[in-house]
C-alpha atoms as a PDB file:
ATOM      1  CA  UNK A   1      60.308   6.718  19.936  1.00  0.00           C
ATOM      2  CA  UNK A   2      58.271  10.179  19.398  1.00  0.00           C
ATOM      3  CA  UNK A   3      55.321   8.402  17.289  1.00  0.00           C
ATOM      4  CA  UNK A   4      52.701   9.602  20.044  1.00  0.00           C
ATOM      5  CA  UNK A   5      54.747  12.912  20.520  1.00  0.00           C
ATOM      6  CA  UNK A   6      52.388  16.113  20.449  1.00  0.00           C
ATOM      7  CA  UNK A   7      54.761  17.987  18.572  1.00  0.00           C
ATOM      8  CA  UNK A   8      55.829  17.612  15.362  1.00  0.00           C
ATOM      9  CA  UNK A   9      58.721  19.232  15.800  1.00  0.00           C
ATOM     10  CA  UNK A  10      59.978  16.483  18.291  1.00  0.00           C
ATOM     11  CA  UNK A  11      60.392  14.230  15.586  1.00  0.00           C
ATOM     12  CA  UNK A  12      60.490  16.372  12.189  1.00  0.00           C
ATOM     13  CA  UNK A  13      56.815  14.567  11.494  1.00  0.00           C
ATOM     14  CA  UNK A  14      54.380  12.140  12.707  1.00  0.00           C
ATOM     15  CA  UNK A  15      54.678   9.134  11.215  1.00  0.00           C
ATOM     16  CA  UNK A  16      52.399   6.147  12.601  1.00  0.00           C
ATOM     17  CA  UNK A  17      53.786   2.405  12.123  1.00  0.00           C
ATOM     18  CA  UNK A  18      50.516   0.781  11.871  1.00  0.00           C
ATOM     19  CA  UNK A  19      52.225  -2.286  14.243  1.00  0.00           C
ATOM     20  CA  UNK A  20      53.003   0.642  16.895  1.00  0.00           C
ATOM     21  CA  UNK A  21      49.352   1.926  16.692  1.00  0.00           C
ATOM     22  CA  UNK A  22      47.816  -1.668  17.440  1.00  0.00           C
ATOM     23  CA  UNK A  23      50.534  -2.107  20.731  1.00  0.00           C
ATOM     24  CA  UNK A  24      49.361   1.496  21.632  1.00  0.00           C
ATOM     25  CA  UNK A  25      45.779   0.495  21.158  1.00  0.00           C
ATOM     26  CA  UNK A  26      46.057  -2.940  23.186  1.00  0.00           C
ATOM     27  CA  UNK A  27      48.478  -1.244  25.673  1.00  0.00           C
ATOM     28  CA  UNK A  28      45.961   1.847  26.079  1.00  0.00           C
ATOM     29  CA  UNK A  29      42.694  -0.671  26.750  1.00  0.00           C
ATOM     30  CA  UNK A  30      44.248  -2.596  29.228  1.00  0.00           C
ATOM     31  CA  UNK A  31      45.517   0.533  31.116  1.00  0.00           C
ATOM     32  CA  UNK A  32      41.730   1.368  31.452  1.00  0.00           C
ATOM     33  CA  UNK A  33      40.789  -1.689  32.315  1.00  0.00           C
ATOM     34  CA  UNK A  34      38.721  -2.281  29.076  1.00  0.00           C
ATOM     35  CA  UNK A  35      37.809  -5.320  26.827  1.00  0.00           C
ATOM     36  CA  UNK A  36      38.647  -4.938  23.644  1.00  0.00           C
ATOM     37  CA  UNK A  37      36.645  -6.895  21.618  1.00  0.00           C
ATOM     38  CA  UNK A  38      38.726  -8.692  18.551  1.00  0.00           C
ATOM     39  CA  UNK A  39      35.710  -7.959  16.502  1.00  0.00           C
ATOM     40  CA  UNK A  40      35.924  -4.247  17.215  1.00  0.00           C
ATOM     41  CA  UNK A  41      39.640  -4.084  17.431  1.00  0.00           C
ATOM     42  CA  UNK A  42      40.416  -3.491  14.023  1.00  0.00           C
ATOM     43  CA  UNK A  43      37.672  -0.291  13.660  1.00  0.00           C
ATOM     44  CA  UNK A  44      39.255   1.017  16.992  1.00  0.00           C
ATOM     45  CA  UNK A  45      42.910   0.864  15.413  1.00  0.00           C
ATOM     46  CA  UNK A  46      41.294   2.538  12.058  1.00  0.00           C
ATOM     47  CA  UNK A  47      39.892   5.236  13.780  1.00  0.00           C
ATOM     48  CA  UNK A  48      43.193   6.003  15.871  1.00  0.00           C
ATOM     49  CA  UNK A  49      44.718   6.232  12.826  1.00  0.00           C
ATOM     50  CA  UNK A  50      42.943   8.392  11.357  1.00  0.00           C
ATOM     51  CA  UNK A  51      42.457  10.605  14.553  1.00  0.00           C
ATOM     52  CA  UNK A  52      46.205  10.651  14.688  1.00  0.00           C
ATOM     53  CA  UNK A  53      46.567  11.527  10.706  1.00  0.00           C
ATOM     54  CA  UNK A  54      44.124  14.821  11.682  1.00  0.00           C
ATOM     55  CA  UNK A  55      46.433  15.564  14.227  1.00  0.00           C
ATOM     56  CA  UNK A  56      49.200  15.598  12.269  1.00  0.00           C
ATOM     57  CA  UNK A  57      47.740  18.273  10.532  1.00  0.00           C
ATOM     58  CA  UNK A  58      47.113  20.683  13.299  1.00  0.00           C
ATOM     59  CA  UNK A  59      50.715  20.042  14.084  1.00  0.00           C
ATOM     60  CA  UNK A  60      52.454  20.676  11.492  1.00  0.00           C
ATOM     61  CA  UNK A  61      50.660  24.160  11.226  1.00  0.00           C
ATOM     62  CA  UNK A  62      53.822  26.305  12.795  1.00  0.00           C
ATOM     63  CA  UNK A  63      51.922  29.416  15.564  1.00  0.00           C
ATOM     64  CA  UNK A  64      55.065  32.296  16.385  1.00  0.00           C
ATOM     65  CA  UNK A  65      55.926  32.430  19.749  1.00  0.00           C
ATOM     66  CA  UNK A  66      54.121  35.393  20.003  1.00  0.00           C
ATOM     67  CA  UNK A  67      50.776  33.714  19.879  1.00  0.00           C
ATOM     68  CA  UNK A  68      49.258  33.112  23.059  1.00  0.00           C
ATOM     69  CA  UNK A  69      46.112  30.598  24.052  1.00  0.00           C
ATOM     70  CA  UNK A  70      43.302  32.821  24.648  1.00  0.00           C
ATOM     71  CA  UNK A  71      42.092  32.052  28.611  1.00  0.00           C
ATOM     72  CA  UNK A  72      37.945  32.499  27.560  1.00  0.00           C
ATOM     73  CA  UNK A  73      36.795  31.141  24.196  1.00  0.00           C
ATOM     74  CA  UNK A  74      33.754  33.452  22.346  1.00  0.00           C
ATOM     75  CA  UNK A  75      32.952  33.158  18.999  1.00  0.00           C
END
């Protein structure tokens, strides 16, 4: 499964089974060792979701293998 892969090449595209995203989210929480609250589990899975659909984005923007990282960021 490449759902959580940071490339989008990996898998052609990031595509996020809302079933997968809850396991993730309940799996992820009790790797931490934190309560999830059922109350506030539904805004948590939201906002992954929508954190994940941004990062889609930034993904699928193809960089040449020419670019490099720069080491010091200034604006």
């Amino acid at each position: 499964m490449c759902m959580f892969s940071l490339s989008a090449k990996a898998c052609g595209s990031l595509v996020l089974d809302k079933d997968a995203v809850e396991k993730y989210v309940d799996h992820a929480a009790a790797a931490l060792g934190l309560k999830l609250d059922a109350e506030y589990r539904p805004g948590v899975v939201a906002n992954f979701e929508r954190t994940a659909a941004i990062a889609a984005l930034v993904m699928s923007f193809e960089l040449p293998d020419t670019v490099e990282a720069a080491p010091v960021f200034r604006p």
